[in-house]
N, C-alpha and C. Protein backbone atom coordinates (compact mmCIF):
# COMPACT_ATOMS: atom_id res chain seq x y z
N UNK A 1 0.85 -5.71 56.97
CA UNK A 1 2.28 -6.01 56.89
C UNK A 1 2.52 -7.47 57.22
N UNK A 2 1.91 -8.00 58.20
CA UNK A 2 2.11 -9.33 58.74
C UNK A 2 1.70 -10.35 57.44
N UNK A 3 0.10 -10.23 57.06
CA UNK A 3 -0.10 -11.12 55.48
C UNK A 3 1.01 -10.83 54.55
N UNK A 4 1.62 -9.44 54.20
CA UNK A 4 2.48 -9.90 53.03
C UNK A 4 3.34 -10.37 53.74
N UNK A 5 4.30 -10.71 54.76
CA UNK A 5 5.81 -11.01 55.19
C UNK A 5 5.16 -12.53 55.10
N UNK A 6 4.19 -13.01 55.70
CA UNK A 6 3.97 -14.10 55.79
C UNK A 6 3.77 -15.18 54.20
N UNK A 7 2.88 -14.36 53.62
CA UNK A 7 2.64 -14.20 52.27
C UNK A 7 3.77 -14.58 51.53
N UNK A 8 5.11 -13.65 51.91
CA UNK A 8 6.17 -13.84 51.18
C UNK A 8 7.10 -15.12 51.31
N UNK A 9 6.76 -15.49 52.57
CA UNK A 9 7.73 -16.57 53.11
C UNK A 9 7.32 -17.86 52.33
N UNK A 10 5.68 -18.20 52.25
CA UNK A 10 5.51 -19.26 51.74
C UNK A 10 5.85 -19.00 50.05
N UNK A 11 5.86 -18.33 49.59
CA UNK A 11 6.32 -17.60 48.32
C UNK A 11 7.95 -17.93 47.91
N UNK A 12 8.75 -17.80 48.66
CA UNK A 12 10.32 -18.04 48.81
C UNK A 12 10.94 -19.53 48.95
N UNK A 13 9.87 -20.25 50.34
CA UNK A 13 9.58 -21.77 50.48
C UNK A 13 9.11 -22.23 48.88
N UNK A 14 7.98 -21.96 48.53
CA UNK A 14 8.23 -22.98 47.26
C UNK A 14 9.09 -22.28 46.18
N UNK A 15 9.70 -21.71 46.04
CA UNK A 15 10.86 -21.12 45.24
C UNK A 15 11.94 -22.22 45.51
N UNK A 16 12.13 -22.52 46.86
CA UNK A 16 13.55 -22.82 47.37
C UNK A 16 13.24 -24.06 46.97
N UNK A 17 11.82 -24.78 47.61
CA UNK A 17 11.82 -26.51 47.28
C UNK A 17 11.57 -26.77 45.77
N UNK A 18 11.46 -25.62 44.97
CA UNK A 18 11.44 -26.15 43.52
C UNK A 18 13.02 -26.15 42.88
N UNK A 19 13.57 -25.20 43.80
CA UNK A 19 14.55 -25.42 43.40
C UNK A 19 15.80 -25.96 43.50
N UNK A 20 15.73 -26.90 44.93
CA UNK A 20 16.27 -27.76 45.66
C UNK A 20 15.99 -29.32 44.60
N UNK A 21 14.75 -29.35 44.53
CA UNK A 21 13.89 -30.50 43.56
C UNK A 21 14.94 -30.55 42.18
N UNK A 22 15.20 -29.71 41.86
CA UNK A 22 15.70 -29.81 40.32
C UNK A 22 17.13 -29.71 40.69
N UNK A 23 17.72 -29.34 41.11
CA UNK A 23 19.13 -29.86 41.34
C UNK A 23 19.32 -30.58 41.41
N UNK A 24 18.58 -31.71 42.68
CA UNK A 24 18.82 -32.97 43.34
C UNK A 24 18.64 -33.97 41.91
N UNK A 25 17.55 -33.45 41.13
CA UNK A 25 17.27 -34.12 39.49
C UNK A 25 18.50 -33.71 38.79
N UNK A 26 19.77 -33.24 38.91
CA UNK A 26 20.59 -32.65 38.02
C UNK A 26 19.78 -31.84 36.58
N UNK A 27 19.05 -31.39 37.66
CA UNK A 27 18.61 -30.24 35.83
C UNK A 27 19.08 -28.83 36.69
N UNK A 28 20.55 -28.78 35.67
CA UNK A 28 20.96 -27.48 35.98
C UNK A 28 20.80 -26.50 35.21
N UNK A 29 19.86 -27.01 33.77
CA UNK A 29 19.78 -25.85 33.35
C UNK A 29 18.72 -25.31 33.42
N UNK A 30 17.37 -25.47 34.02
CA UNK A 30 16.18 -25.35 33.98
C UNK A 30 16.17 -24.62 35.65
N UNK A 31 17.45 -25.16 36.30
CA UNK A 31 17.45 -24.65 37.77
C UNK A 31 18.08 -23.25 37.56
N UNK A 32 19.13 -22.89 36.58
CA UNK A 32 19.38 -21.30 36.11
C UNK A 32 18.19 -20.73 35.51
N UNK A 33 17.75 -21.04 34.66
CA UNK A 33 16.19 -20.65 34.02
C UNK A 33 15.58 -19.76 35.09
N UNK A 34 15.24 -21.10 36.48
CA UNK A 34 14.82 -20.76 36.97
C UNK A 34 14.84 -19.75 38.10
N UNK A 35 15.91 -19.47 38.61
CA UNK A 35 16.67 -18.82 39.53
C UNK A 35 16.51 -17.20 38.12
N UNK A 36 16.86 -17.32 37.53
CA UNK A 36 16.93 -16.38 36.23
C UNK A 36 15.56 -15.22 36.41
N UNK A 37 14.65 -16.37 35.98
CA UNK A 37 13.32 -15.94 35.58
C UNK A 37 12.76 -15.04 36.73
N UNK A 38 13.12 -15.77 37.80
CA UNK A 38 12.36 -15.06 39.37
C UNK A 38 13.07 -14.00 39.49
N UNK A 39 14.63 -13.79 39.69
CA UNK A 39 15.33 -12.79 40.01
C UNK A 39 14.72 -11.76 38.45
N UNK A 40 14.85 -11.29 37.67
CA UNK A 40 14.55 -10.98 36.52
C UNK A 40 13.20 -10.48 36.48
N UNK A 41 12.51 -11.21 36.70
CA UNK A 41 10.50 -10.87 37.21
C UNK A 41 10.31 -10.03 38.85
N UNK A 42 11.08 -10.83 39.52
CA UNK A 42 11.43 -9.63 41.16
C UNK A 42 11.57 -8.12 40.72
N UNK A 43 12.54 -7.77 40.19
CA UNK A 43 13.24 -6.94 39.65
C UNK A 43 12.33 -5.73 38.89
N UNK A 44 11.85 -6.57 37.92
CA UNK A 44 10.95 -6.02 36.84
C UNK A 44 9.71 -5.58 37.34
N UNK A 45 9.28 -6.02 37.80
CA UNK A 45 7.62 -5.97 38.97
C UNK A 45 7.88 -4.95 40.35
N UNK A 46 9.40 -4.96 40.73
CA UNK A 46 9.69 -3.91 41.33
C UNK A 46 9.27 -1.87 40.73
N UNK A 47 10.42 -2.53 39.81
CA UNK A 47 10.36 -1.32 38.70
C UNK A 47 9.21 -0.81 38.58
N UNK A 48 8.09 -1.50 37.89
CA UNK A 48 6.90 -0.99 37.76
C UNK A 48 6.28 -0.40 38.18
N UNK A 49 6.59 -1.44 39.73
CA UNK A 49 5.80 -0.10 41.06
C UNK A 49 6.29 0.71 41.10
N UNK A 50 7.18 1.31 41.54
CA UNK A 50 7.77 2.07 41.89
C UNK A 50 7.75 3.11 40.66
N UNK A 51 7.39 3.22 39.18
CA UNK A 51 7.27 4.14 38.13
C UNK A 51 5.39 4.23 38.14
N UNK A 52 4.79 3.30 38.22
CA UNK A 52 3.00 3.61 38.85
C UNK A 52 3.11 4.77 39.89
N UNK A 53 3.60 4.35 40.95
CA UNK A 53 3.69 5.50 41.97
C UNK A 53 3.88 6.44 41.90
N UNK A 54 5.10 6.77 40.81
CA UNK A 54 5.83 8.12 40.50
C UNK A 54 4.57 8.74 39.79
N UNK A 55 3.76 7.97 38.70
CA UNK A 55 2.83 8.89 37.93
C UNK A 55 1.80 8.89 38.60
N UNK A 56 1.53 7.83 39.81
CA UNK A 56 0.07 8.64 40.72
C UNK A 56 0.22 9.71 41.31
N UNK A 57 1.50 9.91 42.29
CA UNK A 57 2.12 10.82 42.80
C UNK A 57 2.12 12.01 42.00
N UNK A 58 2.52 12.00 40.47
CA UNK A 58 2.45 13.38 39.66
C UNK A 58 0.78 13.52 39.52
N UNK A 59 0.38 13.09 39.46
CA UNK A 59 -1.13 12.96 39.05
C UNK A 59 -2.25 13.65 40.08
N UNK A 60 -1.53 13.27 40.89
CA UNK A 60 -2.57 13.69 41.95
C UNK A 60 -1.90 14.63 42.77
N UNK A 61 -1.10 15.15 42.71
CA UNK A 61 0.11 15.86 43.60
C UNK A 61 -0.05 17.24 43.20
């Protein structure tokens, strides 16, 4: 538990300084892109697990 929380933080840190970086550059549209893409891929990669599980769970259950 401690590697992923930790894991995650430096994960979020360069999220934030890439996306601090491109503002300060006025690229606002590459900074929605980007904010886009992650929330959108979070999301999606969530999903997945959580439907893997369901069919290991039937699978082996």
């Amino acid at each position: 538990i401690t590697t992923g929380f930790l894991g995650g933080l430096t994960t979020f840190s360069t999220f934030s300084g890439e996306t601090i970086t491109l503002l300060l550059r006025q690229q606002y549209g590459w900074t929605a892109a980007i904010i886009g893409l992650h929330l959108v891929g979070t999301l999606g990669m969530t999903l997945v697990g959580f439907a893997l599980m369901q069919a290991l769970l039937r699978h082996f259950a």
